[in-house]
C-alpha atoms as a PDB file:
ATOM      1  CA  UNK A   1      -2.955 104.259 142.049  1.00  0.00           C
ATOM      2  CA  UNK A   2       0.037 102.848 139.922  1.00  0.00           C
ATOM      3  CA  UNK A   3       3.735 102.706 141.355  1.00  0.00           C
ATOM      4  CA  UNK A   4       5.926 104.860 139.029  1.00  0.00           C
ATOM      5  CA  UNK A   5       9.683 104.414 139.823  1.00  0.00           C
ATOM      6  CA  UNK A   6      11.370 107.725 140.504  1.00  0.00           C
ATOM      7  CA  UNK A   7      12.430 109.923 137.964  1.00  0.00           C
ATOM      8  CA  UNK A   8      16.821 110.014 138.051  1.00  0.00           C
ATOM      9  CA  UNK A   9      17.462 113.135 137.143  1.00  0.00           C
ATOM     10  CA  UNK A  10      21.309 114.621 137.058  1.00  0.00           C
ATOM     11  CA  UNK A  11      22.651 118.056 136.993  1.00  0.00           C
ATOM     12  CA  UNK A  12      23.371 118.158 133.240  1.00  0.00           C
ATOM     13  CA  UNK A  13      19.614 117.492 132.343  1.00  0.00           C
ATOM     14  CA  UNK A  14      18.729 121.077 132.387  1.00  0.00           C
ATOM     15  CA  UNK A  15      16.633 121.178 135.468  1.00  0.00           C
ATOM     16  CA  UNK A  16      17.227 123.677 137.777  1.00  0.00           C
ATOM     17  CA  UNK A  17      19.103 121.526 140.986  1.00  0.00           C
ATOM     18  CA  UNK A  18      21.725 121.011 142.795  1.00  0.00           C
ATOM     19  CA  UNK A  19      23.284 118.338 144.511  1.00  0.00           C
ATOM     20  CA  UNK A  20      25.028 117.607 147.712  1.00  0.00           C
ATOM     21  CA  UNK A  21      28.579 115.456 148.057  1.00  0.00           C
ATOM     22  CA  UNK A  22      28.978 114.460 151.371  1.00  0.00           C
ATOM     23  CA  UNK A  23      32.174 112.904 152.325  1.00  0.00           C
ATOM     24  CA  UNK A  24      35.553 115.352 153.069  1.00  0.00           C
ATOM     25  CA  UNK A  25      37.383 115.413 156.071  1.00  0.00           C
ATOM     26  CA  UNK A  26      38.552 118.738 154.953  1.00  0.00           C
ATOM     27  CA  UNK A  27      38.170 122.045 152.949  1.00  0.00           C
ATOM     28  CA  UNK A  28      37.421 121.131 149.335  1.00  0.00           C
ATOM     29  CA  UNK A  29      40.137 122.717 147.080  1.00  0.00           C
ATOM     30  CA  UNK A  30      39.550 121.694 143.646  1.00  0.00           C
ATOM     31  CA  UNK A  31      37.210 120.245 141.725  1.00  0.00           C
ATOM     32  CA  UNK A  32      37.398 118.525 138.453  1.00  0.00           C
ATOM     33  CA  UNK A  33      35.661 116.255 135.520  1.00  0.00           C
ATOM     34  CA  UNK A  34      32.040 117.251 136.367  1.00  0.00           C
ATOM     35  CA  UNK A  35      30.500 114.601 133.529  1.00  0.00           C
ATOM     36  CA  UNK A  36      27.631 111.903 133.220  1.00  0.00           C
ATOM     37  CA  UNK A  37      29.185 109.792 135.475  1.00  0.00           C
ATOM     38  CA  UNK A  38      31.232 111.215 138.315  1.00  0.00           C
ATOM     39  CA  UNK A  39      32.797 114.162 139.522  1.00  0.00           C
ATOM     40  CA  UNK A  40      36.208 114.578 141.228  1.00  0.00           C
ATOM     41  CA  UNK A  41      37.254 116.714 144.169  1.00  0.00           C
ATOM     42  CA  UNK A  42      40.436 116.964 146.357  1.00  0.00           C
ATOM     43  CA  UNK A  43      41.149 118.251 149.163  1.00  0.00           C
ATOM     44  CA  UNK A  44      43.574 119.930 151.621  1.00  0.00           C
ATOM     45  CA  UNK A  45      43.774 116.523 153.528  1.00  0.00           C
ATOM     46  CA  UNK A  46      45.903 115.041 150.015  1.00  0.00           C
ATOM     47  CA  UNK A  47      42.713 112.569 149.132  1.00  0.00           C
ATOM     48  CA  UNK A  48      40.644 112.466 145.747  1.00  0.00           C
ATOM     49  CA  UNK A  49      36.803 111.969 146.283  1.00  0.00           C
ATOM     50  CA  UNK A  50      35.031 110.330 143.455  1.00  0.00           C
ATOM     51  CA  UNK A  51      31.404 110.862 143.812  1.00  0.00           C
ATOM     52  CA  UNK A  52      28.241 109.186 141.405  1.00  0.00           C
ATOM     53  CA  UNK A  53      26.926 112.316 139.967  1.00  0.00           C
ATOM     54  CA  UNK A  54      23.537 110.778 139.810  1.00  0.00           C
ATOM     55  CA  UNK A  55      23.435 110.073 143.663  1.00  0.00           C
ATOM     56  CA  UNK A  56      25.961 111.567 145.062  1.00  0.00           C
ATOM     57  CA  UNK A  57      26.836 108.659 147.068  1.00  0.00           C
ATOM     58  CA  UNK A  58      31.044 108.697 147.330  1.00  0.00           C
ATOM     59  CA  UNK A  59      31.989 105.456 145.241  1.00  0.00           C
ATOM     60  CA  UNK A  60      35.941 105.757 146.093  1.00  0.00           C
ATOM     61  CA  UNK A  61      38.200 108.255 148.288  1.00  0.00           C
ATOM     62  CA  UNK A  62      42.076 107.992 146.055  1.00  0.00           C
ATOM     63  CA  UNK A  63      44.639 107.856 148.417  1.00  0.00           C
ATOM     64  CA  UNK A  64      48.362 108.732 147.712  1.00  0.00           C
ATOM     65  CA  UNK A  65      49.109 112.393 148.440  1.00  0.00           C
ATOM     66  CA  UNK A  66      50.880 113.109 152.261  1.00  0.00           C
ATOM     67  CA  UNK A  67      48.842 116.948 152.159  1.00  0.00           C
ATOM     68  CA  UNK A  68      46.702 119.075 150.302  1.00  0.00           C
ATOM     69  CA  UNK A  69      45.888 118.839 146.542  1.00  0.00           C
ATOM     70  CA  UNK A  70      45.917 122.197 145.116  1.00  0.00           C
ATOM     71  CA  UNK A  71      45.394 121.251 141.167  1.00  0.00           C
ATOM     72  CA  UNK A  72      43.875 118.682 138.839  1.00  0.00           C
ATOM     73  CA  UNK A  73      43.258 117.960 135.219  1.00  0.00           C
ATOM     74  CA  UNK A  74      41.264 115.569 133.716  1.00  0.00           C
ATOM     75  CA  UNK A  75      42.651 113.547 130.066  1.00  0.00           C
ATOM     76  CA  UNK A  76      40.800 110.791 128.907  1.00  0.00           C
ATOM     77  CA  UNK A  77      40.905 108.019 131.831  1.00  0.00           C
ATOM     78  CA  UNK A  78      43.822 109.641 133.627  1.00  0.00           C
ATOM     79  CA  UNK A  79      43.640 111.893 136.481  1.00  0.00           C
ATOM     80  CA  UNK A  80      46.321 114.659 137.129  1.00  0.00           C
ATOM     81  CA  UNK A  81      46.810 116.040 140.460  1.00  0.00           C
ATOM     82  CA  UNK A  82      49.467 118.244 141.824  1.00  0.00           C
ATOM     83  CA  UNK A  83      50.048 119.189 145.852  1.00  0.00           C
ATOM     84  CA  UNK A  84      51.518 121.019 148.522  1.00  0.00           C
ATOM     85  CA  UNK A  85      53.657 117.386 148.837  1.00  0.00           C
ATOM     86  CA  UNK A  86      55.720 118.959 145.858  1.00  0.00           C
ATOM     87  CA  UNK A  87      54.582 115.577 143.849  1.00  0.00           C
ATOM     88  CA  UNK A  88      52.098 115.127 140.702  1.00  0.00           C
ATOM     89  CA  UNK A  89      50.170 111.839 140.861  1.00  0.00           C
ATOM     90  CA  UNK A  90      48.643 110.232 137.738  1.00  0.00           C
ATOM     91  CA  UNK A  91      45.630 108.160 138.385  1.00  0.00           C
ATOM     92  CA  UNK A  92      44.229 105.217 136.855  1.00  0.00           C
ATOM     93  CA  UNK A  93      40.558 106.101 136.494  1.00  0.00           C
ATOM     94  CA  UNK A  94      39.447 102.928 135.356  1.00  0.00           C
ATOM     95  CA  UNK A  95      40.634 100.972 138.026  1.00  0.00           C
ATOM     96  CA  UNK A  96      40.816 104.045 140.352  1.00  0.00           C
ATOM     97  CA  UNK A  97      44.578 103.514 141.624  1.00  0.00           C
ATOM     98  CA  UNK A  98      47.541 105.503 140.967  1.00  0.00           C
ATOM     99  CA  UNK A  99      49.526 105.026 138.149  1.00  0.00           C
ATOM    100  CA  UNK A 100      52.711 107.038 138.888  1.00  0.00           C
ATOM    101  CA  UNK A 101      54.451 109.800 141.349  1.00  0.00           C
ATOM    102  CA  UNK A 102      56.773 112.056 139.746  1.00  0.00           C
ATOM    103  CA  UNK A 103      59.006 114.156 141.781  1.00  0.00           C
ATOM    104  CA  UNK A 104      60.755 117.350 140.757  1.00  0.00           C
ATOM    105  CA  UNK A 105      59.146 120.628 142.212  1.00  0.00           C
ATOM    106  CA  UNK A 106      60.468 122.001 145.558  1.00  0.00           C
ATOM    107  CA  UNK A 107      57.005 123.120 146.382  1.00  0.00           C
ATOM    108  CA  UNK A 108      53.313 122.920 145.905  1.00  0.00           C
ATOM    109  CA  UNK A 109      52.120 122.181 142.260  1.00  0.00           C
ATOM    110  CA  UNK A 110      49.810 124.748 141.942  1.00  0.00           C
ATOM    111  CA  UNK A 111      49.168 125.030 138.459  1.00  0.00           C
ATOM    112  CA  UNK A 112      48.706 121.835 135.692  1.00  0.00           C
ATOM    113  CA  UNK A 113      47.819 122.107 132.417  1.00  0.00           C
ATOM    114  CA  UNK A 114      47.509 119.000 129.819  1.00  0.00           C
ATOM    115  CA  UNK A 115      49.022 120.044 126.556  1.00  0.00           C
ATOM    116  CA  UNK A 116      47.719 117.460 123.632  1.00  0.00           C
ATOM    117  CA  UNK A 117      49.482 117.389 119.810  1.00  0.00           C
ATOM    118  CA  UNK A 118      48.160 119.629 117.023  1.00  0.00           C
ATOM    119  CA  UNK A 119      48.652 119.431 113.658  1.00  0.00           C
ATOM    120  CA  UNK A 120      50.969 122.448 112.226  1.00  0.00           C
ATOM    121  CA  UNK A 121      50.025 123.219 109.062  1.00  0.00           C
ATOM    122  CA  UNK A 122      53.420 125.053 108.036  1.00  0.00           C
ATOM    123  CA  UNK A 123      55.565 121.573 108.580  1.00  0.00           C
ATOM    124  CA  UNK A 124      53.042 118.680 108.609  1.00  0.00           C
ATOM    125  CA  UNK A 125      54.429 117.931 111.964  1.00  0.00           C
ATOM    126  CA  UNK A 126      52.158 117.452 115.584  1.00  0.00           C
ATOM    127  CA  UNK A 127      53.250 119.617 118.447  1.00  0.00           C
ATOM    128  CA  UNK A 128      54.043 118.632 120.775  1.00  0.00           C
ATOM    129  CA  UNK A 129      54.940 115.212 119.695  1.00  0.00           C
ATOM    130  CA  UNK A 130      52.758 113.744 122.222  1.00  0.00           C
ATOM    131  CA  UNK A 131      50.674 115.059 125.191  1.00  0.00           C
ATOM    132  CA  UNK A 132      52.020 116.215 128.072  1.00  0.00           C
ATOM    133  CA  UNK A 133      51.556 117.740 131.320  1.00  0.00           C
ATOM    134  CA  UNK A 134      52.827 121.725 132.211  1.00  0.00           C
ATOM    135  CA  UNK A 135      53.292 121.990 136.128  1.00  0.00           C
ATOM    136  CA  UNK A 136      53.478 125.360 137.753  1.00  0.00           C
ATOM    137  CA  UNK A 137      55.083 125.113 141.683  1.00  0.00           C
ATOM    138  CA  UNK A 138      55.383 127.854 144.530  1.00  0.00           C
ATOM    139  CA  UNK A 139      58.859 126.719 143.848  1.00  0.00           C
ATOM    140  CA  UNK A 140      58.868 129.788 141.357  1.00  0.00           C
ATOM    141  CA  UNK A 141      59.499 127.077 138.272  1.00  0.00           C
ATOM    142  CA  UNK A 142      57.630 125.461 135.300  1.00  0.00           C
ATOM    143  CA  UNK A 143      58.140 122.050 134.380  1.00  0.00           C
ATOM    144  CA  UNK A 144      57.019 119.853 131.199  1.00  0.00           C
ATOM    145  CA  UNK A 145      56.892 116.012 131.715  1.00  0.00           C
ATOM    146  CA  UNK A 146      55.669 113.949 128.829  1.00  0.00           C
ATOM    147  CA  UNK A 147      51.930 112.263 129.674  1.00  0.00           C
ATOM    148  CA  UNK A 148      52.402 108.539 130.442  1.00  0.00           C
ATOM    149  CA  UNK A 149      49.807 106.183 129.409  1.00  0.00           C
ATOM    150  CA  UNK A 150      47.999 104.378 131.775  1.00  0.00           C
ATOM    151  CA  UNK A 151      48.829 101.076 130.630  1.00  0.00           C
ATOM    152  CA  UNK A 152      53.076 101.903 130.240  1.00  0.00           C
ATOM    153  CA  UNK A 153      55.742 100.902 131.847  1.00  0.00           C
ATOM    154  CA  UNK A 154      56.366 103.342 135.475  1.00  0.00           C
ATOM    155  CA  UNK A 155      58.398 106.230 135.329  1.00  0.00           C
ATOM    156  CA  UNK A 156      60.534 106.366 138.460  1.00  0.00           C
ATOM    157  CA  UNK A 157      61.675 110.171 137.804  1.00  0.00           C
ATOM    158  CA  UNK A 158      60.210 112.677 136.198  1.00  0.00           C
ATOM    159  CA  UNK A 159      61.202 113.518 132.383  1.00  0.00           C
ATOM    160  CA  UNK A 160      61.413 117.068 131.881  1.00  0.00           C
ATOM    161  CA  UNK A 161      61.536 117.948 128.472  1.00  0.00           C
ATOM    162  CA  UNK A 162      63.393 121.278 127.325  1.00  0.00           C
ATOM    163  CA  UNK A 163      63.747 120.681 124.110  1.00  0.00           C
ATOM    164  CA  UNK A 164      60.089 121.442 124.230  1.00  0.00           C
ATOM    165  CA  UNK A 165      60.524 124.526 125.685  1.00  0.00           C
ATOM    166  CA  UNK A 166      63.012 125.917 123.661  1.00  0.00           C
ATOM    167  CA  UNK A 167      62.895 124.840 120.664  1.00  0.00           C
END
């Protein structure tokens, strides 16, 4: 009888499977950035679980949010989350810290969505200029606020960027 090591298998190799992540203290919200590595979940506590998506086993719980996180978005090694705090965090997902709070909404962030540049054709230009981040909030607004890089200098405030918006 020979000793074969187990087989790792992960969700994305086509076998039928699923996988438990153990770990919340609360009800799971959201979910993000399901990939060969790890998946992201928040939840209505304010923390970010990063779980091996091999395992399962919780690597790191983010902290940073005083209540629930209601939206994420994944872009490259940053992590976007937005919560019933009225803040959006940036995270640092190669070191796993946050990177910056910006403040603005009066409410929840419900909604984020991470705008990168295209190309237009008709004036050889990228639009936007660079990538950034379109926040929805209970607060009945929309806000634009141009996508830090991890590695830049803090932002204290938020930038919100009209011209954008209009034109």
């Amino acid at each position: 009888m020979t000793n074969k090591a187990p087989q790792r298998t992960t969700l994305l190799d086509g076998t039928p499977n699923h996988r438990d992540f153990q770990g919340h203290a609360g009800n799971v919200v959201t979910v993000v950035r399901l990939d060969a590595e790890n998946v992201y979940s928040a939840d209505d506590e304010g923390f970010i679980y990063v779980y091996d998506i091999v395992t399962g086993r919780l690597n790191k719980r983010l902290e940073g949010h005083v209540s629930g996180i209601w939206a994420m978005q994944y872009y490259h090694n940053i992590l976007v989350s937005g919560s019933t705090d009225s803040t959006l965090r940036i995270w640092n997902l190669r070191a796993l810290r946050p990177a910056y709070v910006f403040q603005g909404h009066a409410s929840t962030v419900r909604a984020i969505e991470i705008v990168e540049p295209l190309l237009n054709p008709q004036t050889g230009n990228y639009e936007p200029p660079f990538p950034v981040i379109v926040t929805g909030s209970r607060d009945a607004t929309l806000r634009v606020w141009k996508l830090p890089g991890i590695d830049t200098l803090p932002v204290k405030f938020s930038l919100v960027l009209v011209s954008i918006l209009t034109g």
